[in-house]
Protein backbone atom coordinates (compact mmCIF):
# COMPACT_ATOMS: atom_id res chain seq x y z
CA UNK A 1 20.95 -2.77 -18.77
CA UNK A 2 18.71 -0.46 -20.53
CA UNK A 3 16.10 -3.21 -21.27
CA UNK A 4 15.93 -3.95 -17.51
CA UNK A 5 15.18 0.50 -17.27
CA UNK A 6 18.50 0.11 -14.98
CA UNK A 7 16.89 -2.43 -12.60
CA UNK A 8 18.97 -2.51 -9.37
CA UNK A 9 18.14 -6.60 -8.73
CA UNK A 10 17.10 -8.42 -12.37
CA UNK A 11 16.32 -12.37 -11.83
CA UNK A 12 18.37 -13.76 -14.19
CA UNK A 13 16.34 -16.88 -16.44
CA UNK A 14 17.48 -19.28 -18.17
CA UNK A 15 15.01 -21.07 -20.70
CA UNK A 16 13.09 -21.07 -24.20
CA UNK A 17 9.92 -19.53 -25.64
CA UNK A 18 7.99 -21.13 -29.02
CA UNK A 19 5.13 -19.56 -30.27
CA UNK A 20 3.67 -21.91 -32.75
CA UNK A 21 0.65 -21.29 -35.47
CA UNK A 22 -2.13 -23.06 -33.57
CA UNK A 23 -3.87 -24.51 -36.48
CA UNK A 24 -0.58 -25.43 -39.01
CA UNK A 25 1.74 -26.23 -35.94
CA UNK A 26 4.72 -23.97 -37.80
CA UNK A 27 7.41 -22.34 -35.86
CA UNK A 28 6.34 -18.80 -35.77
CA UNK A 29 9.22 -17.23 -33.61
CA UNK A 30 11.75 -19.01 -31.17
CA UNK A 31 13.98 -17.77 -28.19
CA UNK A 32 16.27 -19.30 -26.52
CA UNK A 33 19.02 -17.65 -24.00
CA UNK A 34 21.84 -20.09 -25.45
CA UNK A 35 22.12 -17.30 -27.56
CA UNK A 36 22.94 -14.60 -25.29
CA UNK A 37 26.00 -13.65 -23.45
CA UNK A 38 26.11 -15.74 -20.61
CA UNK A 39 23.27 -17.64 -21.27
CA UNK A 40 20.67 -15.75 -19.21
CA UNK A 41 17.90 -13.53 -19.58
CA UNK A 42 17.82 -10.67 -17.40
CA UNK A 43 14.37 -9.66 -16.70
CA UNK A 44 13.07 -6.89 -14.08
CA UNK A 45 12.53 -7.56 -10.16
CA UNK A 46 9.45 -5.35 -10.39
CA UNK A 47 9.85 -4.61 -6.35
CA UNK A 48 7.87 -1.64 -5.40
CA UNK A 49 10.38 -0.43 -2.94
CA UNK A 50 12.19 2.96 -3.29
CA UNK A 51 14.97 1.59 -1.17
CA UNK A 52 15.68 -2.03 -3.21
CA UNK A 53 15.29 -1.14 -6.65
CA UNK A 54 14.33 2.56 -7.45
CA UNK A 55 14.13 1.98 -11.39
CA UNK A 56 11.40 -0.71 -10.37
CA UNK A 57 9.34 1.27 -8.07
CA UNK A 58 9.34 4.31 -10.15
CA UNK A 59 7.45 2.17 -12.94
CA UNK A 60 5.05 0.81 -10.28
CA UNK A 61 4.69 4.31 -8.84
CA UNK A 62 3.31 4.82 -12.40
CA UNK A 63 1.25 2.53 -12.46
CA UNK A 64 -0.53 2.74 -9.26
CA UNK A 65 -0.54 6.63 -10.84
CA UNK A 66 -2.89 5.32 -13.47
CA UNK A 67 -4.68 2.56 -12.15
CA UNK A 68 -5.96 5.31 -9.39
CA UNK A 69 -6.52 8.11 -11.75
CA UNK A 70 -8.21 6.05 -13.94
CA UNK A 71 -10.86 5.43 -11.05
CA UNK A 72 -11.17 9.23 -10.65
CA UNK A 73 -11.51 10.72 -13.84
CA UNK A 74 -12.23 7.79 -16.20
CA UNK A 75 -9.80 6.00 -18.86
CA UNK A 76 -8.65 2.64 -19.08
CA UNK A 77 -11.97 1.16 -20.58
CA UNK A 78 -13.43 3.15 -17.23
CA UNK A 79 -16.28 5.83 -18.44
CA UNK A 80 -15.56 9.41 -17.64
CA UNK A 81 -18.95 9.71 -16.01
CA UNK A 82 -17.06 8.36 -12.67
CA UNK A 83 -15.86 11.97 -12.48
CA UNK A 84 -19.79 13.17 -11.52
CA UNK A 85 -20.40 10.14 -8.74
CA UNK A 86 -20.00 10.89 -5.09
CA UNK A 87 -16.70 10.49 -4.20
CA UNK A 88 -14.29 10.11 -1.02
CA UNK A 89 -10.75 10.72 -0.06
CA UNK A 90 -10.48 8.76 3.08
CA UNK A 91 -8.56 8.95 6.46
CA UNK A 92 -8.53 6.39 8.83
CA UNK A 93 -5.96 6.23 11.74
CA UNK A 94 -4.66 3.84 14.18
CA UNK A 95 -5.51 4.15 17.87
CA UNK A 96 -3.43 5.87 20.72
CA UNK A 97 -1.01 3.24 21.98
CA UNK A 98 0.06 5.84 24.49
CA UNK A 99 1.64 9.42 24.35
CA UNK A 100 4.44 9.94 21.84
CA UNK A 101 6.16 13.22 21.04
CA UNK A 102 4.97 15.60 18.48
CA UNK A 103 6.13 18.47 16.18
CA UNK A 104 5.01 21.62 16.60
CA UNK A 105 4.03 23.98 19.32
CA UNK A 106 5.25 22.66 22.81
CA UNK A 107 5.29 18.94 22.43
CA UNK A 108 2.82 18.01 25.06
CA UNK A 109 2.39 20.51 27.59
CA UNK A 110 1.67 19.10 31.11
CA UNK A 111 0.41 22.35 33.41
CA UNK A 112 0.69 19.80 36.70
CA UNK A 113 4.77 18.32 35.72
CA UNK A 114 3.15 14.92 36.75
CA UNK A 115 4.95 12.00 36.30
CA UNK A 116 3.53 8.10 35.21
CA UNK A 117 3.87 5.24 37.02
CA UNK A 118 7.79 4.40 36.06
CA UNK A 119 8.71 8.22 37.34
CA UNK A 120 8.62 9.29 34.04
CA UNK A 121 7.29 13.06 32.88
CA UNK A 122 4.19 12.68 31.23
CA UNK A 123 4.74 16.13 29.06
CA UNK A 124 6.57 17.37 27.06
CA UNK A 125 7.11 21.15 26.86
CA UNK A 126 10.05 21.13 23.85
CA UNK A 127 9.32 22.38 20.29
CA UNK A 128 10.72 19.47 18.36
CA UNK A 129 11.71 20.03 14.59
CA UNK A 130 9.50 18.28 11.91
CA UNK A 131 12.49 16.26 11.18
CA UNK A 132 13.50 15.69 14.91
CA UNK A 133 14.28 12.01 15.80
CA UNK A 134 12.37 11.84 18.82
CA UNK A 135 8.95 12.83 16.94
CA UNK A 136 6.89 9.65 17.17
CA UNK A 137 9.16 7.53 20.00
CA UNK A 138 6.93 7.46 23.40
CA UNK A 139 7.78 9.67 26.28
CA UNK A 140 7.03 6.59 28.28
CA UNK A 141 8.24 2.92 26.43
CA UNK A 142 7.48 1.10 29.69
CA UNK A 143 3.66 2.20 29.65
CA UNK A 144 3.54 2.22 25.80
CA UNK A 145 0.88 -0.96 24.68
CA UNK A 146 3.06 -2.30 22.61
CA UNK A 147 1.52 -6.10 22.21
CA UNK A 148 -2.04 -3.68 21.52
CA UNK A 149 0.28 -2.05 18.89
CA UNK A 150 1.68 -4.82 16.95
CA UNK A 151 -1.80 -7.00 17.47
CA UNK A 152 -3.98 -4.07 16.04
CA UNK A 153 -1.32 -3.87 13.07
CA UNK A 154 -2.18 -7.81 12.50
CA UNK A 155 -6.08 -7.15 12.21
CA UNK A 156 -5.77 -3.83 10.31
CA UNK A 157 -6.49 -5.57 7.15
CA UNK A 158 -9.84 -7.47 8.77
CA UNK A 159 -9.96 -4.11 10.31
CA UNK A 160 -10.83 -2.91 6.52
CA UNK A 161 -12.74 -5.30 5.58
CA UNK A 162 -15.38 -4.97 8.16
CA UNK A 163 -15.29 -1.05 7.67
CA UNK A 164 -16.20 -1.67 3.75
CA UNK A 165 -18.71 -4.24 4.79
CA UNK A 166 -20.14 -1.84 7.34
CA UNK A 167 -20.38 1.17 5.02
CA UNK A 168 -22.78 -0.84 2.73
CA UNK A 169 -24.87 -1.86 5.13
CA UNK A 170 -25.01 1.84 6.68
CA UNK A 171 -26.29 3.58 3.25
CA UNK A 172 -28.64 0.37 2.73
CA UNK A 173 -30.52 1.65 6.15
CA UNK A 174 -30.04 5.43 5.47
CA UNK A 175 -31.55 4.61 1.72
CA UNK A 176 -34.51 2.51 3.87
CA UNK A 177 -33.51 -0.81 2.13
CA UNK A 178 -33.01 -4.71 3.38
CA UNK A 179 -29.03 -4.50 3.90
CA UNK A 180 -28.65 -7.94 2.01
CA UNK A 181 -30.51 -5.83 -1.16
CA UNK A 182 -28.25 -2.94 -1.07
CA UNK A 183 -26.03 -4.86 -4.35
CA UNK A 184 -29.08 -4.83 -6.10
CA UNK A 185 -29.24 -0.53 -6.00
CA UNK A 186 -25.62 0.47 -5.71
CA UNK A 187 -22.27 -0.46 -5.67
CA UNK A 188 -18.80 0.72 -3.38
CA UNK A 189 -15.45 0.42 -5.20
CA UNK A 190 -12.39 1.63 -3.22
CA UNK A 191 -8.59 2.05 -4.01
CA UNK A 192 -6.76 2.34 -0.44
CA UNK A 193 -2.81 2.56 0.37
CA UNK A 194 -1.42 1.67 3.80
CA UNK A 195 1.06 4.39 5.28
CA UNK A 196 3.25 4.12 8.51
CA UNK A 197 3.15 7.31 11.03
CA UNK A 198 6.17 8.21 12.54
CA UNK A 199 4.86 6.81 15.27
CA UNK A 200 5.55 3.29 13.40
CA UNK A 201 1.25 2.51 12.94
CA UNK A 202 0.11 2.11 9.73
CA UNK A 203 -2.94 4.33 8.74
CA UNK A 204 -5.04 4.04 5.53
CA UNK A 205 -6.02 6.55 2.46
CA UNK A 206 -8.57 5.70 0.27
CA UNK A 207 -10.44 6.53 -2.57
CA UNK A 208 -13.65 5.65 -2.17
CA UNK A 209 -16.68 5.70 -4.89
CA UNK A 210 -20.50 5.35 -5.44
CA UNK A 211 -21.61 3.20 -8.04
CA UNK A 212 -24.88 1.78 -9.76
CA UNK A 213 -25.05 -2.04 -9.45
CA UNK A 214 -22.81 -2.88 -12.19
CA UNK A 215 -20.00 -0.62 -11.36
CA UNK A 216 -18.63 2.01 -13.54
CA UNK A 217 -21.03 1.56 -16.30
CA UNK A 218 -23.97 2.32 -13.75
CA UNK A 219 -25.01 5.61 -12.27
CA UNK A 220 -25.69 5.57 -8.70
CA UNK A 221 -28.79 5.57 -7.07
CA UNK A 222 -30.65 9.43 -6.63
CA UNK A 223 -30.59 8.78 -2.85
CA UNK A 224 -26.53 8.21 -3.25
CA UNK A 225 -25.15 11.77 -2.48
CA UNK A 226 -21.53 12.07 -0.83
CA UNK A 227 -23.10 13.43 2.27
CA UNK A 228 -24.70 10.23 3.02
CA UNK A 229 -21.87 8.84 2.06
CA UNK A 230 -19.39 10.62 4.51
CA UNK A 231 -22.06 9.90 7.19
CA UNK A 232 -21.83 6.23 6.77
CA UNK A 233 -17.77 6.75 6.51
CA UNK A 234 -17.48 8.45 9.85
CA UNK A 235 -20.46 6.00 11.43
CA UNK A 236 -18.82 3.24 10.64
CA UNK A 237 -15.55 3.57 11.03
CA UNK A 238 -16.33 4.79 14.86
CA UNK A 239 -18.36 0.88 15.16
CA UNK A 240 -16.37 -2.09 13.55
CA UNK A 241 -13.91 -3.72 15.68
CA UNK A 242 -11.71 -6.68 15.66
CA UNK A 243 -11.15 -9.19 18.41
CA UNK A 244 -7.40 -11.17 18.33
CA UNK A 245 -7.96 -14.77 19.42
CA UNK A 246 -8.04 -15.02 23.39
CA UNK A 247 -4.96 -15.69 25.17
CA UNK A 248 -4.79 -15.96 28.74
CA UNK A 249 -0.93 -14.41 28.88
CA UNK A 250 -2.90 -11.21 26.85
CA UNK A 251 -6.08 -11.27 27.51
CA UNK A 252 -9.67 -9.97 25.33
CA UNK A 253 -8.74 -6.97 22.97
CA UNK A 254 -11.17 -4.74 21.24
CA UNK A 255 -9.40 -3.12 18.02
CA UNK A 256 -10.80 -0.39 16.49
CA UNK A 257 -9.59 2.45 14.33
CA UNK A 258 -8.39 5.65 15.92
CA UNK A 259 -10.64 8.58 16.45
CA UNK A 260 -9.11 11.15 13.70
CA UNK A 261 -10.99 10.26 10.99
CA UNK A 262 -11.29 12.08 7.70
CA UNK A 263 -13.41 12.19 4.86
CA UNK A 264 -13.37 15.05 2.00
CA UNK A 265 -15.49 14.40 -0.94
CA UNK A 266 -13.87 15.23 -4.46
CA UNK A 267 -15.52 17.96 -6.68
CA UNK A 268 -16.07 17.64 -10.27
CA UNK A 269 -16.05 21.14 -10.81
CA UNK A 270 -12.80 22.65 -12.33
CA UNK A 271 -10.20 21.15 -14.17
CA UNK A 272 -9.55 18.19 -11.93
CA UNK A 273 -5.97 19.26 -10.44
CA UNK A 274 -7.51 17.57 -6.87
CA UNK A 275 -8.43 14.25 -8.77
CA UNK A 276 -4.38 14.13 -9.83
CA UNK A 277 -3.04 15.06 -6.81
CA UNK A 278 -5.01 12.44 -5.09
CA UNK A 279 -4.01 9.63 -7.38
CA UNK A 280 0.05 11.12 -7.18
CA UNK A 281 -0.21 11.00 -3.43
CA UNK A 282 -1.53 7.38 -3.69
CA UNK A 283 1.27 6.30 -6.04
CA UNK A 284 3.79 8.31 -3.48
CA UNK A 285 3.38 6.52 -0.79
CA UNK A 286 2.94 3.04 -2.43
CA UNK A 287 6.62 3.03 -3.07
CA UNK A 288 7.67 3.30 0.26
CA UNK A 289 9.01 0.42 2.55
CA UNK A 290 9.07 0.18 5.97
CA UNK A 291 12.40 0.84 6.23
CA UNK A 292 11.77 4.05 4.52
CA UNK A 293 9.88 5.56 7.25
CA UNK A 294 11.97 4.58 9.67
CA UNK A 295 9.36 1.97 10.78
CA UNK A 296 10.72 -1.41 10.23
CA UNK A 297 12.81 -3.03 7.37
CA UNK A 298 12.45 -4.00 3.93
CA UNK A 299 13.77 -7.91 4.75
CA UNK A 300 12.42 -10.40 6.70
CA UNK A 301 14.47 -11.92 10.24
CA UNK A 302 14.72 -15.20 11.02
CA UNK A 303 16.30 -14.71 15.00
CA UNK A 304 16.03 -12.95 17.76
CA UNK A 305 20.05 -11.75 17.24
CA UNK A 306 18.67 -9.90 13.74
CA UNK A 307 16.64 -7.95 16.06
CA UNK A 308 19.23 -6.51 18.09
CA UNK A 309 21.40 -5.93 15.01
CA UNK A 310 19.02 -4.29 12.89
CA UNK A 311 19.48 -0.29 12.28
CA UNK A 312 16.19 0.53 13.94
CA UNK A 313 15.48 3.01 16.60
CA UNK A 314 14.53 1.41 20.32
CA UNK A 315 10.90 2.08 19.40
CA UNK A 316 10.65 0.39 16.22
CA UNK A 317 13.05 -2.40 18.36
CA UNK A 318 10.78 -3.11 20.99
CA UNK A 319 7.93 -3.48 18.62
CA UNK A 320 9.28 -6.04 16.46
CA UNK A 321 10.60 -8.17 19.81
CA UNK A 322 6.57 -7.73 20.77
CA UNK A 323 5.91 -9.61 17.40
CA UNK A 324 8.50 -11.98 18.25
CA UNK A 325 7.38 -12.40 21.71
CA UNK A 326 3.48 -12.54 20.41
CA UNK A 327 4.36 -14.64 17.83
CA UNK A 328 5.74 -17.94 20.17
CA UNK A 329 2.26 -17.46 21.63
CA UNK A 330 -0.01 -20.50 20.34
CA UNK A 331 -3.00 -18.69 19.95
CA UNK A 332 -1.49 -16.20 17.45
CA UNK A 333 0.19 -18.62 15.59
CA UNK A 334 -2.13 -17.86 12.55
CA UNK A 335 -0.87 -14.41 12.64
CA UNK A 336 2.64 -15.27 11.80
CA UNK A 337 4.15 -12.26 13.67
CA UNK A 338 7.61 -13.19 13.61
CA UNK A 339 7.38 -13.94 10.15
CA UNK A 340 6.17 -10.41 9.66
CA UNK A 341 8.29 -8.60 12.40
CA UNK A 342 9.92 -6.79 10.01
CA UNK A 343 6.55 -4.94 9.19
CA UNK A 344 5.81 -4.90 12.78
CA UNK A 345 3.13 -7.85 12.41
CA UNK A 346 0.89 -5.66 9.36
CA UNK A 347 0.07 -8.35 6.89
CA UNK A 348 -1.78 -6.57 4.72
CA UNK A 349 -0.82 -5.06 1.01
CA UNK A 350 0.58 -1.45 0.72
CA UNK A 351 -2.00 -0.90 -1.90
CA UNK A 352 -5.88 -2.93 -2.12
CA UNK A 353 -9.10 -2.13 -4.74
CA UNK A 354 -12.08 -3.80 -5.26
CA UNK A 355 -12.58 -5.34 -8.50
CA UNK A 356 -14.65 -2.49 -9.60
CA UNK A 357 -12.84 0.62 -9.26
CA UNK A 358 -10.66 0.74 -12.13
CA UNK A 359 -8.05 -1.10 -14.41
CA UNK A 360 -5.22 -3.63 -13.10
CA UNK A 361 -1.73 -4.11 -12.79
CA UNK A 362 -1.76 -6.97 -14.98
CA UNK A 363 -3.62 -4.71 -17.76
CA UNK A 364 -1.29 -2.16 -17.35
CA UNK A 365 1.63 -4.33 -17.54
CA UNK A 366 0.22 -6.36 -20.67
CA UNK A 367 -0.34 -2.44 -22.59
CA UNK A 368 2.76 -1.53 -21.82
CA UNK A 369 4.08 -5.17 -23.50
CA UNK A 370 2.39 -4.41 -26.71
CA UNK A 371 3.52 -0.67 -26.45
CA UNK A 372 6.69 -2.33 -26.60
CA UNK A 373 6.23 -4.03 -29.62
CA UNK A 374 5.53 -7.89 -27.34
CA UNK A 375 2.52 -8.39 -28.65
CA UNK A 376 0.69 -11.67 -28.68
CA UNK A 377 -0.05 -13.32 -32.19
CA UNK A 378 -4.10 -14.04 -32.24
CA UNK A 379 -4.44 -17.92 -32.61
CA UNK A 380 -0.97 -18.57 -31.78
CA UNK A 381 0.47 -21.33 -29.16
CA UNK A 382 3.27 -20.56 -27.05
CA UNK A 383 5.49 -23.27 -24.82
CA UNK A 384 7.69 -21.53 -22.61
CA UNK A 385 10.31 -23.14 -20.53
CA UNK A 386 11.79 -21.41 -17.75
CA UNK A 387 13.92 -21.48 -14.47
CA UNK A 388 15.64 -19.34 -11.85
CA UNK A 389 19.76 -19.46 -12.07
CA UNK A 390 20.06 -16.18 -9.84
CA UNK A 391 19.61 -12.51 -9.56
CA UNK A 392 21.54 -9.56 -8.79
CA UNK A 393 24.66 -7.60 -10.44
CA UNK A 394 28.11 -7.98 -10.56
CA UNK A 395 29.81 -4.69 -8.85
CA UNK A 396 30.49 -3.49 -12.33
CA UNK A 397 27.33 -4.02 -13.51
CA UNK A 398 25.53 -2.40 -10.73
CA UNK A 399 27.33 0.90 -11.69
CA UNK A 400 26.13 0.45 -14.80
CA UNK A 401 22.86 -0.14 -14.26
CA UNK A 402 22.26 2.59 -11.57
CA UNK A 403 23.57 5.33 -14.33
CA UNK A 404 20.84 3.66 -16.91
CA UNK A 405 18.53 4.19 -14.04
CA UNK A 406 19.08 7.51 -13.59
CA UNK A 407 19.11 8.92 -16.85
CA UNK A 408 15.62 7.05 -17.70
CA UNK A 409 14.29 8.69 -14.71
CA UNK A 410 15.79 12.30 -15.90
CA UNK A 411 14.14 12.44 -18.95
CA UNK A 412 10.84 11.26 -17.51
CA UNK A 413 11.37 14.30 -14.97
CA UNK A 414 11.82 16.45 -18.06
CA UNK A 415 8.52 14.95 -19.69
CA UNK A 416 6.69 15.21 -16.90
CA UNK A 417 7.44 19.40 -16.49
CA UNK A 418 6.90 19.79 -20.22
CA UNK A 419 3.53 18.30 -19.69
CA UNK A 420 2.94 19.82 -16.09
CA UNK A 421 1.51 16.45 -15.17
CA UNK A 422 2.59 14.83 -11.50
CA UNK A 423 3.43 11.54 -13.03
C-alpha cells in the first residue's frame, strides 16, 4: 500500500523488467512479479480526480503546482528572469445561455414582474445562499439554449486556439510588424486550466507570458509591455469565434467567449506571494472532476437509461440528453457528444501549455523516479514485458489503503505549514 502513496484504484501488472549492460550484454538487475505475493505489481492509477483516487490527484495537484510555478518564477531548467517579463493571469468566460440564478443581493430583480414566453417569472427577487442549490439552474429551462450550451462546450478548445493565434497576430500589428514575422521578435507561452461554473460552462484561467523568440532563454522585445499585452487579450478575445458544422435541424451558430473578461498582469515586485497563489489556484482546480462541481460525472454513459439514473440535478440532466440528442445528429458526428456527455460535450484537457512555458509532467515524473532511488543506468538496455490482469482493491485492502492515504497526506499538511508554502 504505501508504495502505491495509498492509491484508491492501482492497475495491477503482471510482467518482467531486464536491464542489461549494453556493450557486455550481462544481466545488470532483473524483476519479475513471480516473486511477489500474488504475482502482480501494483502500480499507481495516476487519475487526477479528487473524487476517484484522492492519493493520486494530490500528487498531480503537485505537480501541476510546479510545472506552473516554475513558469512564473523560474526553476526547473526555466531562468528566473521569467519573473521580470510581462505577464497575465487570464479570465475568459462562457457566453449567457440564458438567465440563471445568482448569489448575492436579490437574485435578479425584475421592477416590471414580467413573465417569458412559457409563463415563467423572468426575476428573481430571493437572496440565495452561496451554497444554495438553485444558484446556477435557469429560472427558465424551456428558454435556456441548451444545444448553444453543450455545442459552445465542444468548440471551447478551438475556441482557445484561435484566441492564442489571434493574440499574436494582435501585438505583431500593435508592434507595426508582418503578422507571419511576429515568431521571429517574440514568443507567447501559456499554462491554462478549464473550470466549470455553477452554471455547468466551463471557463478558462491562464497564465499567460511574453517571451523573446526562443522562449525562456530570450528577453522580450522593448515594445512587449503587459499593457499591450492586456490590450491584445481583451481585443481578441471580444473577435475569434467558432462556427459548429451546419445542420439544418440547428441551424448557423456563431461561438464566442462571454463578455466578462479578465486580465491582471503579475508584478515582480515583492516577494512573489501572487506568483504562488496563482500557480496553487491552478493546481486547485486541476483536480476537480465534473462530478465535483456538480456539473456532470467522472464516468462515461453508454444509454440513454444512464442518463435518467445518474445523480445529477435537472440542469446538468437536460444538458447531457442535448449531447445525446446532438450527438445522433450526422453533422456532429466528429464531435462525439454522447461519448463526452458526461462532460457535457467539452473535449478539451482540464489543464493545456505550450511547449515553452515551463517543465513537463513527464520531467517531473522521471525526477521524482530518480528521487526515489529508480534511476536509469547510462548505457544500459532494458526489455520490459508487461500486461494488464486488473485493477482495484479488495474491500480489505481499500481500508487499508485509504488510511496509508491519509496519513501521507497529513504529514505533507504538516510540511507544508512548517514551510508556509501552499503546496
Amino acid at each position: 500500500m504505501t508504495a502505491t502513496g495509498g492509491c484508491a484504484h492501482p492497475v495491477h501488472l503482471s510482467g518482467s523488467t531486464t536491464t542489461l549492460d549494453g556493450a557486455t550484454g550481462e544481466i545488470l538487475h532483473h524483476y519479475d512479479t513471480r516473486n511477489e505475493p500474488g504475482e502482480r505489481l501494483l502500480v499507481r492509477c495516476r487519475n487526477r480526480r479528487a473524487t476517484v483516487c484522492p492519493a493520486c490527484s494530490r500528487l498531480h495537484a503537485g505537480d501541476t503546482y510546479h510545472l506552473v510555478r516554475a513558469g512564473l518564477l523560474g526553476g526547473k531548467n526555466v531562468p528566473a528572469t521569467i519573473r521580470h517579463r510581462p505577464r497575465l493571469f487570464v479570465t475568459l468566460t462562457a457566453p449567457s445561455f440564458g438567465p440563471v440564478h445568482r448569489a448575492g443581493e436579490q437574485c435578479r430583480p425584475c421592477r416590471d414582474g414580467g413573465t417569458c414566453e412559457h409563463d415563467r417569472p423572468v426575476g428573481c427577487r430571493t437572496v440565495h445562499a452561496p451554497d444554495a442549490s438553485t444558484i446556477g439552474q435557469p429560472l427558465c429551462a424551456d428558454c435556456y439554449d441548451y444545444t448553444a450550451h453543450v455545442l459552445w462546450h465542444a468548440h471551447a478548445s478551438k475556441l482557445w486556439d484561435r484566441f492564442v493565434i489571434d493574440v499574436r497576430r494582435r501585438l505583431a500589428s500593435s508592434a507595426g510588424l508582418v503578422q507571419s514575422h511576429f515568431a521571429q521578435h517574440a514568443r507567447l507561452s501559456f499554462a491554462r486550466v478549464a473550470e466549470y461554473q455553477k452554471r455547468a460552462a466551463v471557463h478558462v484561467h491562464a497564465v499567460v507570458r511574453l517571451d523573446g523568440p526562443n522562449g525562456p532563454d530570450d528577453e522580450p522585445p522593448a515594445w512587449g509591455t503587459p499593457d499591450l499585452l492586456i490590450d491584445a487579450v481583451r481585443a481578441s478575445a471580444r473577435r475569434v469565434l467558432a462556427r459548429p458544422p451546419y445542420s439544418p435541424a440547428v441551424g448557423e451558430l456563431a461561438l464566442r467567449w462571454g463578455a466578462q473578461v479578465d486580465a491582471r498582469p503579475l508584478h515582480a515586485d515583492g516577494d512573489g506571494p501572487d506568483d504562488d497563489a496563482v500557480a496553487a489556484y491552478v493546481a486547485k482546480y486541476v483536480t476537480k472532476g465534473a462530478s465535483e462541481t456538480g456539473a456532470g460525472l467522472d464516468h462515461a454513459l453508454s444509454s440513454w437509461g444512464d442518463i435518467e439514473s445518474a445523480p445529477v440535478s435537472e440542469h446538468v440532466r437536460a444538458l447531457i440528453r442535448a449531447c445525446w440528442r446532438l450527438g445522433g445528429i450526422p453533422e456532429y458526428t466528429p464531435l462525439r457528444l454522447r461519448d463526452w456527455a458526461h462532460t457535457l460535450g467539452y473535449r478539451g484537457h482540464i489543464l493545456t501549455k505550450s511547449r515553452a512555458y515551463s517543465t513537463t509532467y513527464a520531467v517531473l515524473r522521471a525526477e521524482r523516479a530518480r528521487h526515489l532511488g529508480h534511476a536509469d543506468i547510462p548505457d544500459a538496455v532494458t526489455e520490459r514485458h508487461w500486461r494488464y490482469v486488473g485493477s482495484g482493491h479488495t474491500p480489505g485492502a481499500a481500508l487499508l489503503a485509504a488510511g496509508v492515504a491519509e496519513d501521507i497526506a497529513t504529514n505533507r499538511e504538516i510540511v507544508r505549514e512548517e514551510r508556509e508554502v501552499p503546496w
